[in-house]
N, C-alpha and C. Protein backbone atom coordinates (compact mmCIF):
# COMPACT_ATOMS: atom_id res chain seq x y z
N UNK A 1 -1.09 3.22 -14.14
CA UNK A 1 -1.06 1.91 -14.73
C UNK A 1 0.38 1.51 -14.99
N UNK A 2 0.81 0.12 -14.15
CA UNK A 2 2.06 -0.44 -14.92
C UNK A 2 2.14 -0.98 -16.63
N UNK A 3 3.37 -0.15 -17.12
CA UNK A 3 3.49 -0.78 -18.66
C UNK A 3 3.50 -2.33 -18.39
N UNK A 4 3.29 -2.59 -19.65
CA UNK A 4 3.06 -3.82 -19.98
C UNK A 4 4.51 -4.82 -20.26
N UNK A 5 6.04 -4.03 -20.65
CA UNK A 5 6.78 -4.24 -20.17
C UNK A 5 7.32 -5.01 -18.69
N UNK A 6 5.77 -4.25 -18.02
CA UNK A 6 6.41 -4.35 -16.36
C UNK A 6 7.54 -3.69 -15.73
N UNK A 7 8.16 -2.55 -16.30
CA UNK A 7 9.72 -1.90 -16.35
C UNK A 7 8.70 -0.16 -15.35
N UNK A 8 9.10 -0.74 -14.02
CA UNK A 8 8.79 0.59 -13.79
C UNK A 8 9.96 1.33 -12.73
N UNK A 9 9.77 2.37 -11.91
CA UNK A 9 10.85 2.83 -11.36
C UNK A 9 11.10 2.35 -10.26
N UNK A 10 10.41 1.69 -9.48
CA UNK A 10 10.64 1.47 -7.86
C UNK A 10 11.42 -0.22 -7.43
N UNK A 11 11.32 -0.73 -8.85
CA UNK A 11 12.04 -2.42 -8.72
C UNK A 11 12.40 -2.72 -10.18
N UNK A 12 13.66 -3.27 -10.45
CA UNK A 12 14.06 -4.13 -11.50
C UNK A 12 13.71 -5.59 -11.72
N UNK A 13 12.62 -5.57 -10.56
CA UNK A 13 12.33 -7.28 -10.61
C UNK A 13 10.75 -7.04 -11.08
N UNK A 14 10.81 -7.01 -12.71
CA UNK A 14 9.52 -7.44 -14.05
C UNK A 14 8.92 -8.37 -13.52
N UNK A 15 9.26 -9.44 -13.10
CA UNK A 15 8.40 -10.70 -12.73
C UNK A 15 7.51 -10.69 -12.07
N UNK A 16 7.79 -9.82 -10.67
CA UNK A 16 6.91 -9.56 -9.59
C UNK A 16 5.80 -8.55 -10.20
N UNK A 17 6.81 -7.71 -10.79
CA UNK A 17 5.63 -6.43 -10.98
C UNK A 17 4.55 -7.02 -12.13
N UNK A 18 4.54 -8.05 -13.12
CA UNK A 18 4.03 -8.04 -14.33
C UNK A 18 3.09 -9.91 -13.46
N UNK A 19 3.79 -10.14 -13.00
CA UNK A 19 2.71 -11.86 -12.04
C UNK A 19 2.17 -11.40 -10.54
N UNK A 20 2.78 -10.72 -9.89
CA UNK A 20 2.53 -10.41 -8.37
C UNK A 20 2.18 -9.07 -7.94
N UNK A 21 2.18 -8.07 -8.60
CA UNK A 21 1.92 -7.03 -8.08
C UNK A 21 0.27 -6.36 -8.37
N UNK A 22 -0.40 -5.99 -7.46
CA UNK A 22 -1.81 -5.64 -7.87
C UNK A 22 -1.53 -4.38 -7.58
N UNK A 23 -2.28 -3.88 -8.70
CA UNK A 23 -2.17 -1.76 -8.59
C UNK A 23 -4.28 -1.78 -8.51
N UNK A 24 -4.23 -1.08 -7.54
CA UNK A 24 -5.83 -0.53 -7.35
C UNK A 24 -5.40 1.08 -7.27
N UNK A 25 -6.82 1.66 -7.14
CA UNK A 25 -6.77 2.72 -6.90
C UNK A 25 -7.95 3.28 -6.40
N UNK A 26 -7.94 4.02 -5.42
CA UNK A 26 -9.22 4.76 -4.82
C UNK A 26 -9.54 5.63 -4.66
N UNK A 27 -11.05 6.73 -4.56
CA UNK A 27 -11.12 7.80 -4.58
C UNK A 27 -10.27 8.19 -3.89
N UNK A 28 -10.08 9.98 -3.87
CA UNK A 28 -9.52 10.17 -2.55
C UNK A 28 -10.74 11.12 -1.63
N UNK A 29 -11.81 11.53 -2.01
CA UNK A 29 -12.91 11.49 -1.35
C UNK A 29 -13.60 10.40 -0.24
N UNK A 30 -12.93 9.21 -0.99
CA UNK A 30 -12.92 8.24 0.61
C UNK A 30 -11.76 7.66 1.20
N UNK A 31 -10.43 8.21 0.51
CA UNK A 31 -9.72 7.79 1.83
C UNK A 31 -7.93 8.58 1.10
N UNK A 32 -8.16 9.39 2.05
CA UNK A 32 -7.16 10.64 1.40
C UNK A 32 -5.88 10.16 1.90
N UNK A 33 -4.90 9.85 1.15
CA UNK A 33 -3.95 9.13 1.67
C UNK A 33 -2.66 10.15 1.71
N UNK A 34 -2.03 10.57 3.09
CA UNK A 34 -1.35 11.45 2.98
C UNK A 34 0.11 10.86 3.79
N UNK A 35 0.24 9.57 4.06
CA UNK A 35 0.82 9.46 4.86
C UNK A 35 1.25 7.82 4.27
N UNK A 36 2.58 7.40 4.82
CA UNK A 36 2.65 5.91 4.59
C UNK A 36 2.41 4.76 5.91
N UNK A 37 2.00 4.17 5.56
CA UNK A 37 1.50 3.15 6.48
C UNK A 37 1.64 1.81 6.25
N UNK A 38 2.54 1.15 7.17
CA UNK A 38 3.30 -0.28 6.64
C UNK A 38 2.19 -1.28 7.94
N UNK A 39 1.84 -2.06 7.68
CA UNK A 39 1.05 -2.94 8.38
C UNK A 39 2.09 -4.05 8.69
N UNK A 40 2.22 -4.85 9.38
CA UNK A 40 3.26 -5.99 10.24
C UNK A 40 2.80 -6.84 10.32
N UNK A 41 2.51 -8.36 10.60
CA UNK A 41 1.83 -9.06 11.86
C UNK A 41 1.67 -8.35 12.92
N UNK A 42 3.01 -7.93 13.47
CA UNK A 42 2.56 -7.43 14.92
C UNK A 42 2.61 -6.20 15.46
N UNK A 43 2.54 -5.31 14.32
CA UNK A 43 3.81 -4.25 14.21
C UNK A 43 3.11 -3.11 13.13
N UNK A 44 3.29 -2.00 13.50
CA UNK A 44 2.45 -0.75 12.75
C UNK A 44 3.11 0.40 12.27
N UNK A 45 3.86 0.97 11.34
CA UNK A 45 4.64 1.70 10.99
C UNK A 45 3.68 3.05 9.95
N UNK A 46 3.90 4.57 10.97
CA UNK A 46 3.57 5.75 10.21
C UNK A 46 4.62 6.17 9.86
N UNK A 47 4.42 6.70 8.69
CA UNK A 47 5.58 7.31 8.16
C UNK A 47 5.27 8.87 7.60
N UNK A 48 5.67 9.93 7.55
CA UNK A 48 5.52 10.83 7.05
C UNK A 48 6.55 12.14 6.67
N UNK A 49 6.10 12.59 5.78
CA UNK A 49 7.31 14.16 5.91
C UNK A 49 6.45 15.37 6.82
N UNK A 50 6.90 16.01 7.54
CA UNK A 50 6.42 17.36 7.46
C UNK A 50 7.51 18.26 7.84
N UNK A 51 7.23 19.42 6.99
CA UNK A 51 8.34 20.61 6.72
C UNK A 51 9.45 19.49 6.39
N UNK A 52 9.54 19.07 5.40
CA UNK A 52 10.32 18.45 4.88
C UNK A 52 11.44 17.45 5.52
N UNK A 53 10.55 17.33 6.83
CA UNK A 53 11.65 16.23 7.65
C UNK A 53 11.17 15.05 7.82
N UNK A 54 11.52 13.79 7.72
CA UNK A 54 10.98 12.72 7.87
C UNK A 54 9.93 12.06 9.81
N UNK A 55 9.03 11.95 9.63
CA UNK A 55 8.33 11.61 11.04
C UNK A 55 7.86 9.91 10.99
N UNK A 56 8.70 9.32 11.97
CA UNK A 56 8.06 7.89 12.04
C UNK A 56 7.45 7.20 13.10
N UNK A 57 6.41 6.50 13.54
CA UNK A 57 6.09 6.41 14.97
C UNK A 57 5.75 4.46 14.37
N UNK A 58 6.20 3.73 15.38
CA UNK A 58 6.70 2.19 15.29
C UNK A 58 5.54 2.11 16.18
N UNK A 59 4.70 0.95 16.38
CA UNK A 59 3.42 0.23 17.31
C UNK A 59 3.91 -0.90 17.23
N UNK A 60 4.10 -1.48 18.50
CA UNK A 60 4.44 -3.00 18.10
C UNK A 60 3.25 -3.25 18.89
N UNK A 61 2.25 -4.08 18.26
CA UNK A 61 0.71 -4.41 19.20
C UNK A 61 -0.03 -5.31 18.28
N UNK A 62 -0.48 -6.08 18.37
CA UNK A 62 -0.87 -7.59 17.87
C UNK A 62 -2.69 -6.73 17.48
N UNK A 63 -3.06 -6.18 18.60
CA UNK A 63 -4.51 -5.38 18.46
C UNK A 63 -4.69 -4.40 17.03
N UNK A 64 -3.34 -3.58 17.10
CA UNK A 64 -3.15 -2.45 15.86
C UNK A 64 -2.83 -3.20 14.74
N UNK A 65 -2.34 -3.92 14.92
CA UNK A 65 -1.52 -4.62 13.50
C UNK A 65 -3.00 -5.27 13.19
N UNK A 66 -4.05 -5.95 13.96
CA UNK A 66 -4.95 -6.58 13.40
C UNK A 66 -6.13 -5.63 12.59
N UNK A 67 -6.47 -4.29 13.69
CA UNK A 67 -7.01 -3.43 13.27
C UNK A 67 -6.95 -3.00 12.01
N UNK A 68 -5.42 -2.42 12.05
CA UNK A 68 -5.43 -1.43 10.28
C UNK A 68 -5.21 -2.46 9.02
N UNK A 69 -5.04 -4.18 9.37
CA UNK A 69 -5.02 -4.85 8.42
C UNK A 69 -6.59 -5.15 7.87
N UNK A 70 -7.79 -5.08 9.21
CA UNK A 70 -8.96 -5.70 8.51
C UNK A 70 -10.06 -3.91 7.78
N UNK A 71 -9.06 -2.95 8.11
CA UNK A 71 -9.10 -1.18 7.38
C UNK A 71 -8.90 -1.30 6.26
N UNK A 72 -7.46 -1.80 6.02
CA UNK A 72 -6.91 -1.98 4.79
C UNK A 72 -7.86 -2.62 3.45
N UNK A 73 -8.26 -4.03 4.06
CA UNK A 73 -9.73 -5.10 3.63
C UNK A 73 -10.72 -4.63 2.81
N UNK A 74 -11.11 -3.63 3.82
CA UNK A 74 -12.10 -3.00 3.65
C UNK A 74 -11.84 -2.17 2.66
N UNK A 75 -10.65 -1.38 2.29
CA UNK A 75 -10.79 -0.30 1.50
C UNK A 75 -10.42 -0.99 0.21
N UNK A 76 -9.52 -1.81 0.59
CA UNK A 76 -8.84 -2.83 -0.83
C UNK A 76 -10.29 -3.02 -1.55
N UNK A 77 -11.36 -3.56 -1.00
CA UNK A 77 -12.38 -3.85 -1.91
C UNK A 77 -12.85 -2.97 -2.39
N UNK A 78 -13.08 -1.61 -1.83
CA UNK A 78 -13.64 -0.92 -2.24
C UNK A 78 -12.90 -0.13 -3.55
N UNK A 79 -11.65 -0.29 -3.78
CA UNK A 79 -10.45 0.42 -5.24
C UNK A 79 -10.72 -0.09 -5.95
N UNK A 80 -10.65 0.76 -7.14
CA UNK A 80 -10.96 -0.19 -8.30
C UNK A 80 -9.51 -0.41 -9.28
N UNK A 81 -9.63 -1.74 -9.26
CA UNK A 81 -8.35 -2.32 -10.18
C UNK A 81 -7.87 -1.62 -11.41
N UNK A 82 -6.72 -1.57 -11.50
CA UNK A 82 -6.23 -0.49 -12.59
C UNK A 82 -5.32 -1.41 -13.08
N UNK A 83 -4.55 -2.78 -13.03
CA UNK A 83 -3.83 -3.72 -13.86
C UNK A 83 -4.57 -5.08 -13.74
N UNK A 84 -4.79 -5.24 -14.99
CA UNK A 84 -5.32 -6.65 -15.13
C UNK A 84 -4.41 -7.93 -14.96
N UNK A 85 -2.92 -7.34 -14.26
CA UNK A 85 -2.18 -8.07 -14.37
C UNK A 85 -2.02 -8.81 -12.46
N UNK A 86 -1.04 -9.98 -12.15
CA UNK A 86 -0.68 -10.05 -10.72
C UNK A 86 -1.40 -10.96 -10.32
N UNK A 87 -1.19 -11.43 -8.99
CA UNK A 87 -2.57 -12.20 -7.92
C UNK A 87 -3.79 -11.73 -7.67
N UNK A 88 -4.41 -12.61 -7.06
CA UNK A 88 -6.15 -11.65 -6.30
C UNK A 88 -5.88 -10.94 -5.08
């Protein structure tokens, strides 16, 4: 949960985090998140460590970018909200 401050570690910009930022959260029995994953318009970014080295693989594809955005959809609904604060 973000304080209510809005003062957390990853941005000095309160505004966003305390009007714009939505925090959910989901089991991880349904969706074990081990990896980072940046969605694009057109464009698909994995990110990961293993043995402590950074691994990144770039998709530039209009198909993937549409794919893991209507994944994303899906799981977004399914988290359950943890700040009453931000947009829908």
């Amino acid at each position: 949960m973000t304080p209510a401050s809005g003062q957390v570690s990853w941005t000095d910009n309160t505004e966003f985090v305390l009007n714009h930022y939505l925090h959910r959260s989901i089991d991880q029995k349904i969706l074990d998140l081990q990896n980072e994953v940046i969605v694009n318009p057109q464009s698909v970014y994995l990110l990961s460590l293993e043995e402590d080295e950074p691994v990144g693989i770039e998709l530039v594809s209009l198909t993937f970018s549409q794919l893991l955005r209507q994944l994303f959809v899906q799981m977004w609904g399914q988290a359950k909200v943890v700040d009453e604060r931000g947009g829908d």
